[in-house]
Protein backbone atom coordinates (compact mmCIF):
# COMPACT_ATOMS: atom_id res chain seq x y z
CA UNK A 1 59.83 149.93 121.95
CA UNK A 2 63.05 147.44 122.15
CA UNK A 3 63.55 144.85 120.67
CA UNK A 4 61.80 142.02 123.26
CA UNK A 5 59.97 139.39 121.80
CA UNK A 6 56.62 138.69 122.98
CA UNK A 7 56.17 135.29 122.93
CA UNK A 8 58.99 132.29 123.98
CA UNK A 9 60.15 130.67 120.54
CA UNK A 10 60.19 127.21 120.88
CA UNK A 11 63.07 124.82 119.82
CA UNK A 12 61.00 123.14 117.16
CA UNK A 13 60.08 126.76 115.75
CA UNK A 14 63.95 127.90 115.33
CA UNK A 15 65.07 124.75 113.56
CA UNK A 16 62.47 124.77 111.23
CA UNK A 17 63.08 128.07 110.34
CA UNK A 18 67.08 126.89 110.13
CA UNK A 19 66.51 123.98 108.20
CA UNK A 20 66.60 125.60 105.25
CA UNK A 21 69.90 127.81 106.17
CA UNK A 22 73.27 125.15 105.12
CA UNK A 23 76.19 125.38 103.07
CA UNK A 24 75.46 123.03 99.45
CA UNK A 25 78.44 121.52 98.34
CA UNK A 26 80.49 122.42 95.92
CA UNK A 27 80.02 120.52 92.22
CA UNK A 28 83.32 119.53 91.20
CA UNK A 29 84.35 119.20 87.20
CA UNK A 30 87.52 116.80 86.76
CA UNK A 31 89.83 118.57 84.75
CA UNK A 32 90.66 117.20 81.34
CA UNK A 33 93.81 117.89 80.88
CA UNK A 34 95.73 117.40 84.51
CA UNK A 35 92.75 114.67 86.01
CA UNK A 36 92.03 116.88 89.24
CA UNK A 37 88.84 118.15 90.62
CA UNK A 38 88.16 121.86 89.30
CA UNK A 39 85.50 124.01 89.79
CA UNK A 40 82.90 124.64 86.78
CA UNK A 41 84.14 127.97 84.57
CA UNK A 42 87.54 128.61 86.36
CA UNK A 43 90.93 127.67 84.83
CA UNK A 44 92.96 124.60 86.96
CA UNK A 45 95.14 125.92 89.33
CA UNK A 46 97.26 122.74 88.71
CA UNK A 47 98.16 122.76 84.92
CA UNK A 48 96.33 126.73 84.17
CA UNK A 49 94.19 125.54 81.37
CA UNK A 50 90.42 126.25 80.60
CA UNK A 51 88.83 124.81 77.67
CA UNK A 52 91.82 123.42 76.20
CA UNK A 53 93.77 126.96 75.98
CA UNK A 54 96.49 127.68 78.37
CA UNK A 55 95.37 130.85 80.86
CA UNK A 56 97.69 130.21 83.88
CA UNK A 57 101.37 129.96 83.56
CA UNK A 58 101.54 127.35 86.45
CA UNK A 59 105.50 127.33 86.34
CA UNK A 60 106.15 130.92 86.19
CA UNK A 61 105.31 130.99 89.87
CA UNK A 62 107.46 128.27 91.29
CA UNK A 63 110.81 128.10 92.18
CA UNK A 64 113.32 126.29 90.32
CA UNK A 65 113.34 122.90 92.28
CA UNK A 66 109.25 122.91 92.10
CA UNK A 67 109.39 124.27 88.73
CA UNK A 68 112.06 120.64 87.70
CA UNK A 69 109.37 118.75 89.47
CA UNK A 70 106.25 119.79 88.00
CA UNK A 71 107.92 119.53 84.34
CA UNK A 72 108.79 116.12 85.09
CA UNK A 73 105.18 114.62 85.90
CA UNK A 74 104.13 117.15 83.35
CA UNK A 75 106.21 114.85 81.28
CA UNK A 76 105.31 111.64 82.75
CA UNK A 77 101.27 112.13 82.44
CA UNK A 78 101.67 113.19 78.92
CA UNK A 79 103.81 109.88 78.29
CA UNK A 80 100.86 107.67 79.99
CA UNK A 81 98.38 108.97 77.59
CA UNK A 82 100.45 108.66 74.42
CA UNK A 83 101.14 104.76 75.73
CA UNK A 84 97.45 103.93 76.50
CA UNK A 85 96.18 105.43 72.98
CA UNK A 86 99.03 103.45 71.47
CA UNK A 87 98.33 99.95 73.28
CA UNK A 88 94.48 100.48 72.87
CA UNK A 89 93.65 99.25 69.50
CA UNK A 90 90.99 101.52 67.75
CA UNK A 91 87.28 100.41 66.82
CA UNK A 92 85.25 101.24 63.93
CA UNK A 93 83.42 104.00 65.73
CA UNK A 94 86.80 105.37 67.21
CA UNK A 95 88.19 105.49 63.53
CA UNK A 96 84.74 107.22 62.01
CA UNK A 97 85.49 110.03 65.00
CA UNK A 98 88.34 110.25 63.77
């Protein structure tokens, strides 16, 4: 016996049974360090940390000109967050964090 089907399957028939077969998109994390979109449990491939700990030496890899480029908005992100917790006065419930 080969493998003939016995009966005609019908268009409705073969996209119900499909309906069910997709690709789910991917649920991105933003990364708290760097600001880019990251996938749940994996270090960021942009600055190499996970959970606050370094993992990847981003700049190891790169040559020198990327390597002078990445260090300087490296630099320049860490600057904007030291000059918006500066201007930002703190609250009550900011200082009891704290």
């Amino acid at each position: 016996m080969g493998g003939v089907p016995k009966q005609h399957h019908t268009r409705s028939s073969i996209n119900q049974r499909r309906m069910h077969i997709f690709i789910k998109p991917s649920h991105l994390a933003v990364c708290p360090k760097c600001g880019k979109p990251v996938l749940s449990h994996t270090a960021c491939f942009n600055c190499g940390y996970y959970k606050g700990v370094e993992i990847i030496d981003v700049l190891k890899k790169l040559t020198k000109k990327e390597r002078k480029k990445r260090e300087k908005e490296m630099a320049a992100k860490g600057t904007e967050e030291k000059e918006k917790a500066k201007a930002k006065p703190l609250t009550l419930e900011e200082l009891s964090k704290r």
